[in-house]
C-alpha atoms as a PDB file:
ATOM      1  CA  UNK A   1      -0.425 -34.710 -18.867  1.00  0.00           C
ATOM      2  CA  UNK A   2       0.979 -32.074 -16.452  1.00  0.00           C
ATOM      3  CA  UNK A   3       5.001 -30.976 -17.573  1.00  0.00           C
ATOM      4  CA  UNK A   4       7.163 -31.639 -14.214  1.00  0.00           C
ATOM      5  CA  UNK A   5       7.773 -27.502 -14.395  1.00  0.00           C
ATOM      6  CA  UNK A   6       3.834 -27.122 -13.693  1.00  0.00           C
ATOM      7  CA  UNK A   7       3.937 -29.275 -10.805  1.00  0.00           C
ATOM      8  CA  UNK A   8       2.998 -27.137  -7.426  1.00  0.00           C
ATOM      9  CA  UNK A   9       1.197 -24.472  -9.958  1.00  0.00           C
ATOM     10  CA  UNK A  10      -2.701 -23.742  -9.898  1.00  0.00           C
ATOM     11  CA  UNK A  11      -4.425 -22.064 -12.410  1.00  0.00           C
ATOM     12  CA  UNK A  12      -6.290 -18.910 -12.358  1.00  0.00           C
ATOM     13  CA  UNK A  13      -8.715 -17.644 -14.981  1.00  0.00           C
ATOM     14  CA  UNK A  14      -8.131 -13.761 -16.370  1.00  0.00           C
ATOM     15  CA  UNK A  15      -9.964 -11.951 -18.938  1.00  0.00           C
ATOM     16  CA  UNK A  16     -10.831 -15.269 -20.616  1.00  0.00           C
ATOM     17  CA  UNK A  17      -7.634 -16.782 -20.891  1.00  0.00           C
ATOM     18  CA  UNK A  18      -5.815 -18.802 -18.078  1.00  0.00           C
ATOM     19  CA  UNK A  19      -2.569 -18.045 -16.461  1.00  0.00           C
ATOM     20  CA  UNK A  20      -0.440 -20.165 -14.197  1.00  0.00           C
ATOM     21  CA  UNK A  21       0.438 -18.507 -10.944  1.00  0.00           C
ATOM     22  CA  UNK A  22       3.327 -20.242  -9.095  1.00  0.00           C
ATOM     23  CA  UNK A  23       2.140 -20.873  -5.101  1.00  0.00           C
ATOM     24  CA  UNK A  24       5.929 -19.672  -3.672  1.00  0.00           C
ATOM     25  CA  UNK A  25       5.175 -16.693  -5.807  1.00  0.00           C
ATOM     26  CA  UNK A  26       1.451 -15.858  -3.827  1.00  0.00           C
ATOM     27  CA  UNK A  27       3.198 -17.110  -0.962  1.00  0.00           C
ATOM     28  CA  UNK A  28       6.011 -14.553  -1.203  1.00  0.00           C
ATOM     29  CA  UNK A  29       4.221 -11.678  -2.118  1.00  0.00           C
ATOM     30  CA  UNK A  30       1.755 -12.787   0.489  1.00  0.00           C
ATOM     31  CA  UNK A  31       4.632 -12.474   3.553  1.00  0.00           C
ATOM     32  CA  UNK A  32       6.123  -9.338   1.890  1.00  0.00           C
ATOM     33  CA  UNK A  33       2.361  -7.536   2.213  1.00  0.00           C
ATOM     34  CA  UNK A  34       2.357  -8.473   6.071  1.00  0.00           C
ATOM     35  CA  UNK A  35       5.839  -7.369   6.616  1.00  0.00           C
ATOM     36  CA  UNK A  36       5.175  -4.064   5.267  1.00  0.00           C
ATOM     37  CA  UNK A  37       1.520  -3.873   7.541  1.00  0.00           C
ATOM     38  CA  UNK A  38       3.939  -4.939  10.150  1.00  0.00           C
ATOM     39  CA  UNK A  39       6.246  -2.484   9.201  1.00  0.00           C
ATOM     40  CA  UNK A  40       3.664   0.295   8.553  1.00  0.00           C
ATOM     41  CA  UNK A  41       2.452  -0.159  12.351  1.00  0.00           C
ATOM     42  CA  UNK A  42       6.013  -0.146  13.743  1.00  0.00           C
ATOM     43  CA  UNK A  43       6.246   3.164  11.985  1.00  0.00           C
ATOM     44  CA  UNK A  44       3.444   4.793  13.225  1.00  0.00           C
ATOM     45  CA  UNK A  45       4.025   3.642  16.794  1.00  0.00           C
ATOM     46  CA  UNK A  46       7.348   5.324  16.444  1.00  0.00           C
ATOM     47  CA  UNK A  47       5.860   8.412  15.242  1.00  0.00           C
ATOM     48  CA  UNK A  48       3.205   8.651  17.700  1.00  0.00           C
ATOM     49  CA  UNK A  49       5.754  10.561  20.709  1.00  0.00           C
ATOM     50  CA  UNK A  50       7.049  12.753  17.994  1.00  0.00           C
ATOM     51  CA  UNK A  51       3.645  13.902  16.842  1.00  0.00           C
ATOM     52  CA  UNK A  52       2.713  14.018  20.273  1.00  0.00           C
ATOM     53  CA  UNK A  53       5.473  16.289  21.055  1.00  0.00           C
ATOM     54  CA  UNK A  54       4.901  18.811  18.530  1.00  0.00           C
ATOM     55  CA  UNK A  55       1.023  19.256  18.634  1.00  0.00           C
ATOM     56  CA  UNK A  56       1.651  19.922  22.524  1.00  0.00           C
ATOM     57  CA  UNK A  57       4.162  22.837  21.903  1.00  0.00           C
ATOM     58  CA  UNK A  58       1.277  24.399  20.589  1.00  0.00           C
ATOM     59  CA  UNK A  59      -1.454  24.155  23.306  1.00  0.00           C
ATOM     60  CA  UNK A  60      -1.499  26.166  26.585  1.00  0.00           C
ATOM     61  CA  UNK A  61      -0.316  24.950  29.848  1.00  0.00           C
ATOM     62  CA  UNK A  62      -3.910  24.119  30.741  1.00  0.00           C
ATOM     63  CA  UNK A  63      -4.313  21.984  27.468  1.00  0.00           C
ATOM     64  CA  UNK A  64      -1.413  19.990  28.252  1.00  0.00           C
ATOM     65  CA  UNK A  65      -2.498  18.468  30.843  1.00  0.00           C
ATOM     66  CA  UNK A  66      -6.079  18.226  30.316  1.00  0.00           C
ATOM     67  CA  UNK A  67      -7.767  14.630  31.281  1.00  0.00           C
ATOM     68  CA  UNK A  68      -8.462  12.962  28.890  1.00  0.00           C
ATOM     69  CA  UNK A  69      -5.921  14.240  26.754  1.00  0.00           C
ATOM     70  CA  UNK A  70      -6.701  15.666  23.222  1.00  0.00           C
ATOM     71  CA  UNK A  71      -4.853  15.226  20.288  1.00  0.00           C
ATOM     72  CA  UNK A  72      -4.892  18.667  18.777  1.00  0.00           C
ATOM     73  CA  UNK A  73      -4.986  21.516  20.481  1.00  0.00           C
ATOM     74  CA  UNK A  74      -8.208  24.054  20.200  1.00  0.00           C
ATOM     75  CA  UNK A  75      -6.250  26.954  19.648  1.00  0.00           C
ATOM     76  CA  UNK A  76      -2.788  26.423  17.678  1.00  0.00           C
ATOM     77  CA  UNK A  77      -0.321  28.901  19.977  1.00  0.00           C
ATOM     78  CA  UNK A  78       2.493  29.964  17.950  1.00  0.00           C
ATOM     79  CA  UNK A  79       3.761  32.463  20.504  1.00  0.00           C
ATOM     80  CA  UNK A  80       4.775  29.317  22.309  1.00  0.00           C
ATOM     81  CA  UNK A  81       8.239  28.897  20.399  1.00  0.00           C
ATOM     82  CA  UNK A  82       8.466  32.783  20.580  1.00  0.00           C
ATOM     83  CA  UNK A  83       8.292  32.562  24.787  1.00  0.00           C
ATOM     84  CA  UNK A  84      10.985  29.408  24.160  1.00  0.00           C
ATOM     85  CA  UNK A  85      13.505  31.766  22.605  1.00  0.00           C
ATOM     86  CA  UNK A  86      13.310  34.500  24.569  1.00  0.00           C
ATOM     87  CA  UNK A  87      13.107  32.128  28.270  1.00  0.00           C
ATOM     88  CA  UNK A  88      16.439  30.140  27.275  1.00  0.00           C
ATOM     89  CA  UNK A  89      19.064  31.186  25.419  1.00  0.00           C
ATOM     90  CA  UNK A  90      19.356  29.325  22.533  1.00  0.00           C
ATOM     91  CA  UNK A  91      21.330  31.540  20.553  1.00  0.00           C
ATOM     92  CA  UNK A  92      23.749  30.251  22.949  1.00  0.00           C
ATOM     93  CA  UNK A  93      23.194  26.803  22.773  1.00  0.00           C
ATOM     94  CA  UNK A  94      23.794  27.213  18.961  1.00  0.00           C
ATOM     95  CA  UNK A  95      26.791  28.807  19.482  1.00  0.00           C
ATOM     96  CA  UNK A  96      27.940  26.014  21.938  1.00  0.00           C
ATOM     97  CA  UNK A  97      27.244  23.388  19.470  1.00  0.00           C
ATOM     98  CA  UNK A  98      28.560  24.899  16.757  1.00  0.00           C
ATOM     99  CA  UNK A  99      31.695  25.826  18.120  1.00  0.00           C
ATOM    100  CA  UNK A 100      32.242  22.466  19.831  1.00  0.00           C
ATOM    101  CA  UNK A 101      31.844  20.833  16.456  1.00  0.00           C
ATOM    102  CA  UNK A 102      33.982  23.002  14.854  1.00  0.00           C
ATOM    103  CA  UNK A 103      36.500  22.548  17.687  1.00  0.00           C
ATOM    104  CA  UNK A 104      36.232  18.866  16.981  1.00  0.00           C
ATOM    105  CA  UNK A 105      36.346  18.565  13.785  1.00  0.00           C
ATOM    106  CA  UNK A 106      39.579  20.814  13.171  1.00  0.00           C
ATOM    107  CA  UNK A 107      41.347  18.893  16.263  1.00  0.00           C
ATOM    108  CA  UNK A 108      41.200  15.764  13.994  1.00  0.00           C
END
């Protein structure tokens, strides 16, 4: 005779013994494994234009927009950030930022 705390229960057989394994329990750890695939994939499609991004500051010009595109580049070009900072002034733009927040923050 089956106790009405075993009803909705099936029984699984481990290491010679048998354990009771409660079906909202498979079924919740069930949803919670495709929430995190789900999850997982969100990530990585988020991640993809960021990756993107950086492994193209590396390539040349000629690289970039190469058909059909690569992933990495052939040759990793650090010089690339090097050219950046000395094309714009971003010791400026630091400046800028950090004054304005600055600015702000004692204005408050």
């Amino acid at each position: 005779m089956e106790s009405r705390y075993l009803k909705g229960c099936s029984k699984v057989q481990t290491g010679g013994y048998t354990t009771r394994i409660d079906r909202n329990l498979l079924r919740q750890r069930t949803y919670r494994f495709l929430l995190y695939i789900l999850l997982f994939a969100g990530c990585a499609i988020m991640l993809l234009p960021f990756f993107w991004m950086v492994t193209t500051s590396f390539k040349e010009e000629s690289e970039v927009l190469r058909m059909p595109p690569q992933w990495f580049p052939k040759v990793w070009h650090w010089e690339n950030y090097i050219k950046a900072w000395n094309v714009a002034p971003f010791g400026r733009y630091f400046f800028n930022s950090f004054f304005m927040a600055i600015t702000r923050r004692s204005v408050r």
